[in-house]
N, C-alpha and C. Protein backbone atom coordinates (compact mmCIF):
# COMPACT_ATOMS: atom_id res chain seq x y z
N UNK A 1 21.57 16.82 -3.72
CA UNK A 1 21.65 18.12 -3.10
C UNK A 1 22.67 18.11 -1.98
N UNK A 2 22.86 19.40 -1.22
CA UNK A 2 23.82 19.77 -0.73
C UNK A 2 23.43 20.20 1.08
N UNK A 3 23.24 19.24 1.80
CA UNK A 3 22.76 20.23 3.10
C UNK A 3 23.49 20.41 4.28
N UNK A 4 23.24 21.44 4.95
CA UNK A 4 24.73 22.02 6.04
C UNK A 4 24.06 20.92 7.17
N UNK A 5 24.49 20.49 7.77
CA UNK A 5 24.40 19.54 9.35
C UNK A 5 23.62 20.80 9.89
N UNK A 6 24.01 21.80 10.16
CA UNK A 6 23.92 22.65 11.24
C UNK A 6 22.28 22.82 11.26
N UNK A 7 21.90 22.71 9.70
CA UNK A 7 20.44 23.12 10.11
C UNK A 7 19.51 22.01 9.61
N UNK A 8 19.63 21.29 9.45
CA UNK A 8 19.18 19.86 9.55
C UNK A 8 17.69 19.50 10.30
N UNK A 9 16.66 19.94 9.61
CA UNK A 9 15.29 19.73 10.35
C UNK A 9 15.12 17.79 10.69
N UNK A 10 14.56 17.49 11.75
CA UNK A 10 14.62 16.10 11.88
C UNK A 10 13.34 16.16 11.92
N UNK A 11 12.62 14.72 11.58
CA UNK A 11 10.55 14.39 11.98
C UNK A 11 10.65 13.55 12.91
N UNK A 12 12.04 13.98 14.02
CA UNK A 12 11.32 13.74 15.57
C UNK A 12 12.13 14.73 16.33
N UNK A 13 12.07 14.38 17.72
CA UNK A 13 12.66 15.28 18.43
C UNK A 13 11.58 16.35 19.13
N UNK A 14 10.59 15.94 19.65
CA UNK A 14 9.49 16.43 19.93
C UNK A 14 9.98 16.45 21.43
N UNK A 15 9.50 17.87 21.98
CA UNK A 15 9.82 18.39 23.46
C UNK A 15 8.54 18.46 23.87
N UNK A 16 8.49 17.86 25.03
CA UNK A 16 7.03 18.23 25.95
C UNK A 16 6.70 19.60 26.04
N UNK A 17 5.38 19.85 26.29
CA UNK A 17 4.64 20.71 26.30
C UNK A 17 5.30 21.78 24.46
N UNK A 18 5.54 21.46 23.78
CA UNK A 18 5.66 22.17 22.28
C UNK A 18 4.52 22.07 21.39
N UNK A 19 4.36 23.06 20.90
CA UNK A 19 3.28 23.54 20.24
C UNK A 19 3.82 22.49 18.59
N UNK A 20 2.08 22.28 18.54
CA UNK A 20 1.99 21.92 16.84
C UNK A 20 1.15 22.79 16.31
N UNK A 21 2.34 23.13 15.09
CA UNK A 21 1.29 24.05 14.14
C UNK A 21 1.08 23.25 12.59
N UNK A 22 0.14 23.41 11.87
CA UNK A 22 -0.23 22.96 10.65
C UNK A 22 -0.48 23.75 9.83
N UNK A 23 0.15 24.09 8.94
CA UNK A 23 0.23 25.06 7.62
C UNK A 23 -0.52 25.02 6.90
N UNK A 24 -1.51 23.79 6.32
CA UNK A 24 -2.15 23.65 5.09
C UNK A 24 -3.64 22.61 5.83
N UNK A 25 -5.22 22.85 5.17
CA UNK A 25 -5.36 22.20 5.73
C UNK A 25 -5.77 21.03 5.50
N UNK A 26 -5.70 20.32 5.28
CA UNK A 26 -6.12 18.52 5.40
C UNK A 26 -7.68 18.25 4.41
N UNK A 27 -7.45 17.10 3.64
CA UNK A 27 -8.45 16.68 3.30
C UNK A 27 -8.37 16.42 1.32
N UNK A 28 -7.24 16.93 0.77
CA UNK A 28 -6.60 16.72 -0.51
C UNK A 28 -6.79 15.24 -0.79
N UNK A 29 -6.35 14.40 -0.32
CA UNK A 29 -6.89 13.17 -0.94
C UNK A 29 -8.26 12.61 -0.73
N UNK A 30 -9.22 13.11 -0.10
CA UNK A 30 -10.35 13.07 0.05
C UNK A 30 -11.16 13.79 -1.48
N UNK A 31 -10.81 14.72 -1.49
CA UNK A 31 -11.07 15.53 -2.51
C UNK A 31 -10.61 15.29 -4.00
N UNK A 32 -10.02 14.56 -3.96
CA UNK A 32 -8.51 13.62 -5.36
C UNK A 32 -10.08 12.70 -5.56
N UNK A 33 -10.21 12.20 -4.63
CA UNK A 33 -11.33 10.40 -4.70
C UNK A 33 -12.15 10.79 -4.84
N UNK A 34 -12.92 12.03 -4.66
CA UNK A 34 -14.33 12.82 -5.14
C UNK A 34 -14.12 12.50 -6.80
N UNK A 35 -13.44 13.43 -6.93
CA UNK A 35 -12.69 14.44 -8.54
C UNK A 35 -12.65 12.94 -9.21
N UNK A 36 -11.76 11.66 -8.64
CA UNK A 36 -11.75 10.43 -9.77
C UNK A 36 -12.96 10.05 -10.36
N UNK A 37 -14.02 10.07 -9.20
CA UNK A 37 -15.51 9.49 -9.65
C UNK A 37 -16.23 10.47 -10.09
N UNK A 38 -15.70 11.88 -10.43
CA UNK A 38 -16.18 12.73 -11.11
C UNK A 38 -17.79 13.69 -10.40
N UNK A 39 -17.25 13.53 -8.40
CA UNK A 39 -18.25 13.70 -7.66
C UNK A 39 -17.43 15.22 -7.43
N UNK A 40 -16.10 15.51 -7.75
CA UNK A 40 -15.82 16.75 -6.54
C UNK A 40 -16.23 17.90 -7.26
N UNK A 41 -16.60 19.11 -6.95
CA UNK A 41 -17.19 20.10 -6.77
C UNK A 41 -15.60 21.13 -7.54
N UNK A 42 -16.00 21.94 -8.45
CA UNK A 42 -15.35 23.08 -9.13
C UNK A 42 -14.32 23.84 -7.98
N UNK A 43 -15.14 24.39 -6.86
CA UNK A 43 -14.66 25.15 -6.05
C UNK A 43 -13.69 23.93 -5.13
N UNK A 44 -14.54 22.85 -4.87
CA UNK A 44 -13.38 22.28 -3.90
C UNK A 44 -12.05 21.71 -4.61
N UNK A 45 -12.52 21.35 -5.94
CA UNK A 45 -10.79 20.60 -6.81
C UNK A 45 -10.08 22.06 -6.53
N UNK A 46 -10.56 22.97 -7.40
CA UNK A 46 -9.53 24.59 -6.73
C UNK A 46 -8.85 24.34 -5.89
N UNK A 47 -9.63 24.71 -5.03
CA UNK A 47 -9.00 24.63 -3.25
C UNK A 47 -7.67 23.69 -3.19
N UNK A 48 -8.27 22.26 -3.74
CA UNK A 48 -7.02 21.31 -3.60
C UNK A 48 -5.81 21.39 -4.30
N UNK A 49 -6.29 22.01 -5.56
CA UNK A 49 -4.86 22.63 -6.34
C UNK A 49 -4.05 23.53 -5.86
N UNK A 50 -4.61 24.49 -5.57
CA UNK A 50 -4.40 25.76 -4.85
C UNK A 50 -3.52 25.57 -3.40
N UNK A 51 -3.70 24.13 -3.28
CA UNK A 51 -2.66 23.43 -2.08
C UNK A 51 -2.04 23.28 -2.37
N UNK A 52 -2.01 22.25 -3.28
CA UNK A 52 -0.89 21.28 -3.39
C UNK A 52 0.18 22.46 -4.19
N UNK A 53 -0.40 23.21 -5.04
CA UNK A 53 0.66 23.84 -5.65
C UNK A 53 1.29 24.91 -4.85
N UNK A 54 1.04 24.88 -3.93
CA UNK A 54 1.88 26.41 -2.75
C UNK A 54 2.54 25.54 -2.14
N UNK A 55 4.07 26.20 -2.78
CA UNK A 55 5.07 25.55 -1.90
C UNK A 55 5.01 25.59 -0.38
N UNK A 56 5.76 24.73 0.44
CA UNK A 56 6.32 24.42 1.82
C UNK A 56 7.79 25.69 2.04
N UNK A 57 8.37 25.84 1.20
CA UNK A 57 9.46 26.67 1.16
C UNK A 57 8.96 28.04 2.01
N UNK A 58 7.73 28.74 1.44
CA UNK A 58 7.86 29.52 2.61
C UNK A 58 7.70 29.64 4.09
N UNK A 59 6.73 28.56 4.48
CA UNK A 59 6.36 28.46 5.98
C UNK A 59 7.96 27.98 6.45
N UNK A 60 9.00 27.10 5.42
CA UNK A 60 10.09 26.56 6.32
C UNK A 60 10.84 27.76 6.13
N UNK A 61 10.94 29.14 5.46
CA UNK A 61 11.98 30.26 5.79
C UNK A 61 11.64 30.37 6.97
N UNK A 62 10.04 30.60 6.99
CA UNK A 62 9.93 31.48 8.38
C UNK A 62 10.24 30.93 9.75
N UNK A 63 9.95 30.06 9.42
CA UNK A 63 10.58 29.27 10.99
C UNK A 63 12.24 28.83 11.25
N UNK A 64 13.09 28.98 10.21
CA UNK A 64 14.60 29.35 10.10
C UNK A 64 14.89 29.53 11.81
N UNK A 65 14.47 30.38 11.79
CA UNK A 65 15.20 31.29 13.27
C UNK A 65 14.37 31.34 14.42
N UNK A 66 13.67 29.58 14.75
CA UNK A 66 13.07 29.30 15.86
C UNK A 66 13.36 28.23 16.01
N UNK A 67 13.30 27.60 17.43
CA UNK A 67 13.47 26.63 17.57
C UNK A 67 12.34 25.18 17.76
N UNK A 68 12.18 24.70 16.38
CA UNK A 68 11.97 23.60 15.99
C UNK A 68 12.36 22.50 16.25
N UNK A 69 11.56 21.66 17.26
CA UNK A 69 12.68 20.79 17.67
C UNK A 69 11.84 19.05 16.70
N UNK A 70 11.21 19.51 15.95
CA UNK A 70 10.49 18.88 14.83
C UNK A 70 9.72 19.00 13.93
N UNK A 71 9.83 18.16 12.46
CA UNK A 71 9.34 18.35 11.52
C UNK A 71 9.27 17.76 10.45
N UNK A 72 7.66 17.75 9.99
CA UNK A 72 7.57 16.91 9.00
C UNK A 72 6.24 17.39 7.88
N UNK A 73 6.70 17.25 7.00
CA UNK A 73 5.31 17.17 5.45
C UNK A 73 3.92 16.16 6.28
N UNK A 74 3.14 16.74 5.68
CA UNK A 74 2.48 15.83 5.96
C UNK A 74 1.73 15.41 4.64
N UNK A 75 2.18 14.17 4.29
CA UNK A 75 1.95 13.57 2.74
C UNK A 75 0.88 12.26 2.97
N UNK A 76 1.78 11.09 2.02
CA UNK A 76 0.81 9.84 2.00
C UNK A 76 0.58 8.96 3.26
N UNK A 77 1.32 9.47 4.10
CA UNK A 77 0.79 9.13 5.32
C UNK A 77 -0.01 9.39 6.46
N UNK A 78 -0.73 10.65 5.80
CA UNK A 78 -1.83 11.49 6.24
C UNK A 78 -1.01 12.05 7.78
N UNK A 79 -1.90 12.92 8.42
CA UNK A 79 -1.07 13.25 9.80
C UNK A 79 -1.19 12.70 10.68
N UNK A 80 -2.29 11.59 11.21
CA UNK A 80 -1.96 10.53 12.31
C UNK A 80 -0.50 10.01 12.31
N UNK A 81 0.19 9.36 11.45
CA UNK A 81 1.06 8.54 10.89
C UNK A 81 2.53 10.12 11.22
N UNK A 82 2.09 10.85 10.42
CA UNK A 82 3.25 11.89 10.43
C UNK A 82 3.66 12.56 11.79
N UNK A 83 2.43 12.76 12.65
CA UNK A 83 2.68 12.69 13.59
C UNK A 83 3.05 11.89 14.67
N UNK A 84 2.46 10.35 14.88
CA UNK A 84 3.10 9.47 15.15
C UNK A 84 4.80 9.67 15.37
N UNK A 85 5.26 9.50 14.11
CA UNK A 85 6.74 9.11 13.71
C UNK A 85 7.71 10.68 14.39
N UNK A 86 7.00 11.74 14.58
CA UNK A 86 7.69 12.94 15.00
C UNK A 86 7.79 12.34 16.73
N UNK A 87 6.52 11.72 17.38
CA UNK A 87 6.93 11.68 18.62
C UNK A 87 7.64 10.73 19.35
N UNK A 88 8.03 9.85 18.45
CA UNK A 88 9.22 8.53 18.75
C UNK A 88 8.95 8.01 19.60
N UNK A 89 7.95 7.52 20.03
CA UNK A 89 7.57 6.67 21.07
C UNK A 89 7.91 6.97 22.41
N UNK A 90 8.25 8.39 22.43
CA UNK A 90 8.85 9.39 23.59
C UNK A 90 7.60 10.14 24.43
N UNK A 91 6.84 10.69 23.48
CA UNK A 91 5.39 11.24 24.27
C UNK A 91 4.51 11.10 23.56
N UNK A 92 3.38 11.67 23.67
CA UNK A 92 2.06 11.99 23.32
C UNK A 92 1.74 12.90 22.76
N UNK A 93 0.72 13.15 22.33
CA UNK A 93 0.39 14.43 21.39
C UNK A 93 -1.36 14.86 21.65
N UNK A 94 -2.09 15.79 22.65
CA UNK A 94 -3.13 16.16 22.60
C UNK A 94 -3.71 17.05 21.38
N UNK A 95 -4.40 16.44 20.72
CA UNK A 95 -5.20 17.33 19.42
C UNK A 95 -6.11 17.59 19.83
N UNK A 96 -6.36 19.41 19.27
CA UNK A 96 -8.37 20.14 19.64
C UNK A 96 -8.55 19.49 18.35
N UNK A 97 -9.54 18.96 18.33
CA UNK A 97 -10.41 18.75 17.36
C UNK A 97 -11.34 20.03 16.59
N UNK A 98 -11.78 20.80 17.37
CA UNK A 98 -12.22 21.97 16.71
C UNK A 98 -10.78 22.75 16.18
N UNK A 99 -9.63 22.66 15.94
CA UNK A 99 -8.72 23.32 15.58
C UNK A 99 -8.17 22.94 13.89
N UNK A 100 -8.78 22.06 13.54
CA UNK A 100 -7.98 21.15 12.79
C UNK A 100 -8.51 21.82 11.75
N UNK A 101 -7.64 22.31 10.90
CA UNK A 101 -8.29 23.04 9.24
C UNK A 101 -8.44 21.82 8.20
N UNK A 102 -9.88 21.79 7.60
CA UNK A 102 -9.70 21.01 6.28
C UNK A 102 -11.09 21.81 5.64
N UNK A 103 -10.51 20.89 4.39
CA UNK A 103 -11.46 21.61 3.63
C UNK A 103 -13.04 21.24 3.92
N UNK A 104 -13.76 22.27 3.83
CA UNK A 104 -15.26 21.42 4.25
C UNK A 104 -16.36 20.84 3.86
N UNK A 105 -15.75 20.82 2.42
CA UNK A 105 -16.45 19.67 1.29
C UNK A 105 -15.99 18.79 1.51
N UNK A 106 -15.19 18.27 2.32
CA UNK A 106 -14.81 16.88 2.85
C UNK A 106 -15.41 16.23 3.81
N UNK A 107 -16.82 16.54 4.38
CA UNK A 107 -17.57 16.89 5.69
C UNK A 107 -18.90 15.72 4.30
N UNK A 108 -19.11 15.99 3.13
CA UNK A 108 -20.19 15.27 2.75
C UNK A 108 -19.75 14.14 1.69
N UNK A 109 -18.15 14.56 1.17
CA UNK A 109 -17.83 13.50 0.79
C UNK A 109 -17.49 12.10 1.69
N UNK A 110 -16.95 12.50 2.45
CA UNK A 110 -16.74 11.35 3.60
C UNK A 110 -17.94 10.52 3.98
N UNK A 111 -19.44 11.89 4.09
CA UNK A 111 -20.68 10.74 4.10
C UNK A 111 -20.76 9.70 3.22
N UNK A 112 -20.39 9.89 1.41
CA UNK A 112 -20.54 9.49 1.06
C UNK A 112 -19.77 8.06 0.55
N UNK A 113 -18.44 8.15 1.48
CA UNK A 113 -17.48 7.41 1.13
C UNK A 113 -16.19 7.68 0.43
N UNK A 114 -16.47 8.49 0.19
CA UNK A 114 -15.35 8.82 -1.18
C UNK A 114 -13.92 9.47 -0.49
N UNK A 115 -13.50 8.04 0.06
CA UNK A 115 -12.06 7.73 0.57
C UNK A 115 -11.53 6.85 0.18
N UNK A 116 -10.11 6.96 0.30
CA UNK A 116 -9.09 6.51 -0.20
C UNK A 116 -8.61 4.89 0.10
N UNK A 117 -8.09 4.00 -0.37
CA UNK A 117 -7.24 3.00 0.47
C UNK A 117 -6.28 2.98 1.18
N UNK A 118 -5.42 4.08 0.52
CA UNK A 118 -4.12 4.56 1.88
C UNK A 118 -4.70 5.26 2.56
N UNK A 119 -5.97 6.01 2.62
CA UNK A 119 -6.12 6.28 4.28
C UNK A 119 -6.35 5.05 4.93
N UNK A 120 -7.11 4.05 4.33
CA UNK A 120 -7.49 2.78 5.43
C UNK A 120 -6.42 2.07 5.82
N UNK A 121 -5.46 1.81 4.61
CA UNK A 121 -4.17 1.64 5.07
C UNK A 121 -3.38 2.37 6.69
N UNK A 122 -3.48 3.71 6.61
CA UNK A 122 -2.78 4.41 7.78
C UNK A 122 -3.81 4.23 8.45
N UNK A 123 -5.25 4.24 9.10
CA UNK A 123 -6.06 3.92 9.78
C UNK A 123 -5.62 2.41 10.36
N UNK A 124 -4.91 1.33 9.66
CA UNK A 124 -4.78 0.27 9.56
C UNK A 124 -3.84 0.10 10.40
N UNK A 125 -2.62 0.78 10.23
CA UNK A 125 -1.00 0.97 10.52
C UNK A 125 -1.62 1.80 12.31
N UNK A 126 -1.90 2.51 12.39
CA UNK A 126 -2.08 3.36 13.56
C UNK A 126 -2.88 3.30 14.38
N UNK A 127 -4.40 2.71 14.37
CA UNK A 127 -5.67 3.24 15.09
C UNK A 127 -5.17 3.02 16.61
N UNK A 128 -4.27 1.90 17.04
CA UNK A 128 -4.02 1.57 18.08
C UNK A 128 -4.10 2.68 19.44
N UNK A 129 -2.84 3.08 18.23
CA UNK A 129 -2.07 3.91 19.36
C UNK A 129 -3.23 5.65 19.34
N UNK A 130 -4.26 5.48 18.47
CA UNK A 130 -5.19 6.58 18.67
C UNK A 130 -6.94 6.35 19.40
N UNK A 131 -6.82 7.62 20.18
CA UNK A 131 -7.90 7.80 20.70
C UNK A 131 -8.69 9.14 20.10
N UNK A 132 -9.90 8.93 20.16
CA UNK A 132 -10.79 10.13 19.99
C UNK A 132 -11.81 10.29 21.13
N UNK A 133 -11.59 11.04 21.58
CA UNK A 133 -12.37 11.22 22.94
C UNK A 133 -14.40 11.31 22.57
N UNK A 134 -14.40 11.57 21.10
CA UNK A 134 -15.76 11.84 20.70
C UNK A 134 -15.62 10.96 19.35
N UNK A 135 -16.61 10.02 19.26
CA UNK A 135 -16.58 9.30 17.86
C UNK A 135 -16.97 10.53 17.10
N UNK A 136 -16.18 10.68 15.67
CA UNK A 136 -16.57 11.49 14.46
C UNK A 136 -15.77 11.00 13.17
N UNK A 137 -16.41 10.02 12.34
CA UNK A 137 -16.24 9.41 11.36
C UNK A 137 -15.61 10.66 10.39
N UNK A 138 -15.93 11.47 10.37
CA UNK A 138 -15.56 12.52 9.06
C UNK A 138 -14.48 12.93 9.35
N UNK A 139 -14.03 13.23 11.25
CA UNK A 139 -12.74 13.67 11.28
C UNK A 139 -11.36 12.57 11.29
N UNK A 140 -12.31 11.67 11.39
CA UNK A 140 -10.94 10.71 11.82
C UNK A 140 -10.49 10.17 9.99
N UNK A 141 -11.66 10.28 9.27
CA UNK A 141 -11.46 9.82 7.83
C UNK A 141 -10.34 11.27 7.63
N UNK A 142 -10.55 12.27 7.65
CA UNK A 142 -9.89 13.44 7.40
C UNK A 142 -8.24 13.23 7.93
N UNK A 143 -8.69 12.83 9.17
CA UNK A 143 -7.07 12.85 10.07
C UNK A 143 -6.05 11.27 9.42
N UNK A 144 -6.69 10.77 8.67
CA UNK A 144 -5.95 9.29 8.21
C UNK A 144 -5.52 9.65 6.67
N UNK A 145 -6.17 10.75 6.15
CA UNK A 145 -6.15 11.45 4.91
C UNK A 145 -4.62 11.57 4.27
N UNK A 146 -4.33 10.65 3.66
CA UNK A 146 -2.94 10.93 2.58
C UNK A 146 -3.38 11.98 2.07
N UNK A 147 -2.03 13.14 1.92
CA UNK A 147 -1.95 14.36 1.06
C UNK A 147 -1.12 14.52 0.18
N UNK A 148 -1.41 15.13 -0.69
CA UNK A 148 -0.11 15.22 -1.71
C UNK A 148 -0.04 16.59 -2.03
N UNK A 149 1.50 16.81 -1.22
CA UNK A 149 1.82 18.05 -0.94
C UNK A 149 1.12 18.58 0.04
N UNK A 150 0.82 18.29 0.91
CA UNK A 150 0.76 18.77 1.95
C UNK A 150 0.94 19.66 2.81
N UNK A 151 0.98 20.08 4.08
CA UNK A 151 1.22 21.06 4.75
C UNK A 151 2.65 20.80 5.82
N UNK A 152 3.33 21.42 6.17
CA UNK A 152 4.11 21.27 7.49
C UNK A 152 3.67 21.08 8.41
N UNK A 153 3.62 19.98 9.69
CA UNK A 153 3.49 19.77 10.69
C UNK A 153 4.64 19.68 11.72
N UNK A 154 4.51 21.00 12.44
CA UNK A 154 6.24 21.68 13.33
C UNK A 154 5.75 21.63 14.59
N UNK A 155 6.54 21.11 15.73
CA UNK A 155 6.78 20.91 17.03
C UNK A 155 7.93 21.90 17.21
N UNK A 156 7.27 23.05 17.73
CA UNK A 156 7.97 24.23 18.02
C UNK A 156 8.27 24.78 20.43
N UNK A 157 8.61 25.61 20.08
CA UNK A 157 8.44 25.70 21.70
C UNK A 157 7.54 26.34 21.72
N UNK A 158 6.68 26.78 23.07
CA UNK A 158 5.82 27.25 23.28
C UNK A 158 6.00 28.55 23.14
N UNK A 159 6.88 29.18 23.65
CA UNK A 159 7.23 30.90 23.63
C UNK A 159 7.54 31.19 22.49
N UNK A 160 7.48 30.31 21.52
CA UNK A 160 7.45 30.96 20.08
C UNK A 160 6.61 30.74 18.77
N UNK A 161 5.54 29.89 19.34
CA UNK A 161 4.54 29.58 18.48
C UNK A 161 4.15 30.45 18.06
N UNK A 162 3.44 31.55 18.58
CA UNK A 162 2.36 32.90 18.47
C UNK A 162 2.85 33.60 17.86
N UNK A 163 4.24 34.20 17.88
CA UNK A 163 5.09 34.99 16.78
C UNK A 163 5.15 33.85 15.67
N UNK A 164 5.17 32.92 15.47
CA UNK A 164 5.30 32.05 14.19
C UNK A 164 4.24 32.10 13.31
N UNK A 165 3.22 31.60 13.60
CA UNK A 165 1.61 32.17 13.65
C UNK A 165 1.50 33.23 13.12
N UNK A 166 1.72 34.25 13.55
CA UNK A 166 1.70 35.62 13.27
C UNK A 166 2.71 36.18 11.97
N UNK A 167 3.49 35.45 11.72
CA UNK A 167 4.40 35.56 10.79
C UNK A 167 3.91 34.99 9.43
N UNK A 168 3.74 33.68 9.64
CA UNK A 168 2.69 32.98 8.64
C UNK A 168 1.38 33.61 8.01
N UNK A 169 0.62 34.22 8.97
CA UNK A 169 -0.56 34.63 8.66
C UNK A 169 -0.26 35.98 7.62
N UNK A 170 1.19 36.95 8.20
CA UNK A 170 1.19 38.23 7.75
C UNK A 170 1.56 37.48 6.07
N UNK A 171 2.33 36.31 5.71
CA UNK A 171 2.37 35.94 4.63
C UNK A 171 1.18 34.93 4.16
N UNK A 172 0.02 35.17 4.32
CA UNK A 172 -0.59 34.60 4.14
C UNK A 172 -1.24 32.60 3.65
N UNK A 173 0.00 31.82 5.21
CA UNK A 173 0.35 30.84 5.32
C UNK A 173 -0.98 30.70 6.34
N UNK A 174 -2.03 29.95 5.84
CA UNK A 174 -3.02 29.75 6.75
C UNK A 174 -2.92 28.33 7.75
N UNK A 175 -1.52 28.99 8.75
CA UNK A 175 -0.97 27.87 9.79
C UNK A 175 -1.97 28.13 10.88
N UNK A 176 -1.97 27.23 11.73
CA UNK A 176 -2.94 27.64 12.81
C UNK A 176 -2.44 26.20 13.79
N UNK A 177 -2.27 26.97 15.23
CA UNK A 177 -1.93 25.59 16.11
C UNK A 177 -3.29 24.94 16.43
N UNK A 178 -2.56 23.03 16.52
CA UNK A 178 -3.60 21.81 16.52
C UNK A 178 -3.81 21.04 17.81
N UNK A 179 -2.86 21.44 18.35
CA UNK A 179 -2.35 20.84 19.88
C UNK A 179 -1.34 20.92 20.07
N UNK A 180 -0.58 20.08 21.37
CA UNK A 180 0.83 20.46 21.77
C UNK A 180 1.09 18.90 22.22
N UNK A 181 2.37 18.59 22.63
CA UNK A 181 3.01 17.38 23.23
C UNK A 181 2.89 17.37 24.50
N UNK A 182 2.72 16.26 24.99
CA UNK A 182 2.74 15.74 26.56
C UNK A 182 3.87 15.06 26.82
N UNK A 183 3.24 14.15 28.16
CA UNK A 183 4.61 13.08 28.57
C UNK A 183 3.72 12.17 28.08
N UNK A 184 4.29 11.18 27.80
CA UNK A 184 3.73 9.52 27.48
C UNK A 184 2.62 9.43 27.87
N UNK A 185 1.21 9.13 27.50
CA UNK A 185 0.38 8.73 27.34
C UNK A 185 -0.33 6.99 27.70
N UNK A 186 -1.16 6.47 27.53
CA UNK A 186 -1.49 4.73 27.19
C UNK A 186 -1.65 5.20 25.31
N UNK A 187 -2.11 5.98 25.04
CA UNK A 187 -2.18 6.27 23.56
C UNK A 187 -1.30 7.54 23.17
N UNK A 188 -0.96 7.01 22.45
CA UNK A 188 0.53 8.22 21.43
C UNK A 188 -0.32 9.47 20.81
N UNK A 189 -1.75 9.39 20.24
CA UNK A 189 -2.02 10.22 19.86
C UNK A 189 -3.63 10.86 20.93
N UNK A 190 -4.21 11.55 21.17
CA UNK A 190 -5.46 11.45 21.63
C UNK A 190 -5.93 12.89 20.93
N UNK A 191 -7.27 12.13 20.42
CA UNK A 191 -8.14 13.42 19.93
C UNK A 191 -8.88 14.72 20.07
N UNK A 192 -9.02 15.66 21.44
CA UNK A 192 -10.08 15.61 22.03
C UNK A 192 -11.23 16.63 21.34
């Protein structure tokens, strides 16, 4: 393919205090490892199709004409990892935990185990540099969650998140902000 320099999205370049928004929500390979052992649920495989197959193309028109100062899929490296690599060892990243969209049949599969090895893998690669201010096994299994096809995870400025948001939603891109960037941290990522 063919791409202009000029508009060149990078998965770092993260500005303090910038909003993260997440397009899609989390928990597709959770739901993949149900479906193999023939545990996942009619309505939740849907759901996961119904992801993976909605392109990224439209949430990235809409943000064309903002300033993005990062960006990345969030795939087999689930979004600990994706996010990680956006903040270059430059800052931190505060996550609400009540903000985080996934699917919520992933809330009893997780009781039951039915996770992946590349999440333990990225659990493996990362836990270090993560904190969770509240132990919760289901979210952190969720947040280590390889996706396939995934959602966008964008480090935008603050004065333009809410119109982005709002843009997404009118196209029915169920983005919703997860937290924002700090200055450097002792941990790169923190949960709260």
């Amino acid at each position: 393919g063919v791409v202009n320099p000029q508009f060149v999205r990078h998965n770092n370049g993260c500005k303090e205090n910038d909003i993260l928004i997440l397009t899609k929500p989390l928990g597709v390979g959770i739901i993949l490892a149900a479906h193999r052992i023939h545990e996942a649920s009619k309505e939740a495989l849907d759901k996961a199709i119904t992801s993976m197959t909605t392109l990224n193309k439209y949430a990235a028109e809409i943000i064309e004409d903002y300033h993005v100062h990062a960006l990345s899929d969030v795939t087999g490296f689930g979004f600990l990892v994706h996010l990680s690599e956006m903040l270059d060892h430059q800052y931190s990243a505060i996550i609400d935990s009540t903000k985080i969209p996934y699917f919520k049949e992933c809330e009893g599969y997780v009781e039951e185990f039915y996770i992946t090895a590349a999440g333990q893998r990225n659990r493996n690669h990362i836990e270090k540099e993560v904190e969770f201010k509240q132990s919760n096994f289901i979210l952190e299994e969720i947040l280590y969650d390889p996706q396939t096809s995934g959602g966008l995870l964008i480090s935008i400025d603050p004065l333009e998140a809410d119109e982005v948001i709002e843009k997404m939603k009118q196209n029915n891109i169920p983005a919703c902000v997860v937290g924002k960037v700090v200055s450097k941290q002792d941990k790169t990522i923190i949960i709260e």
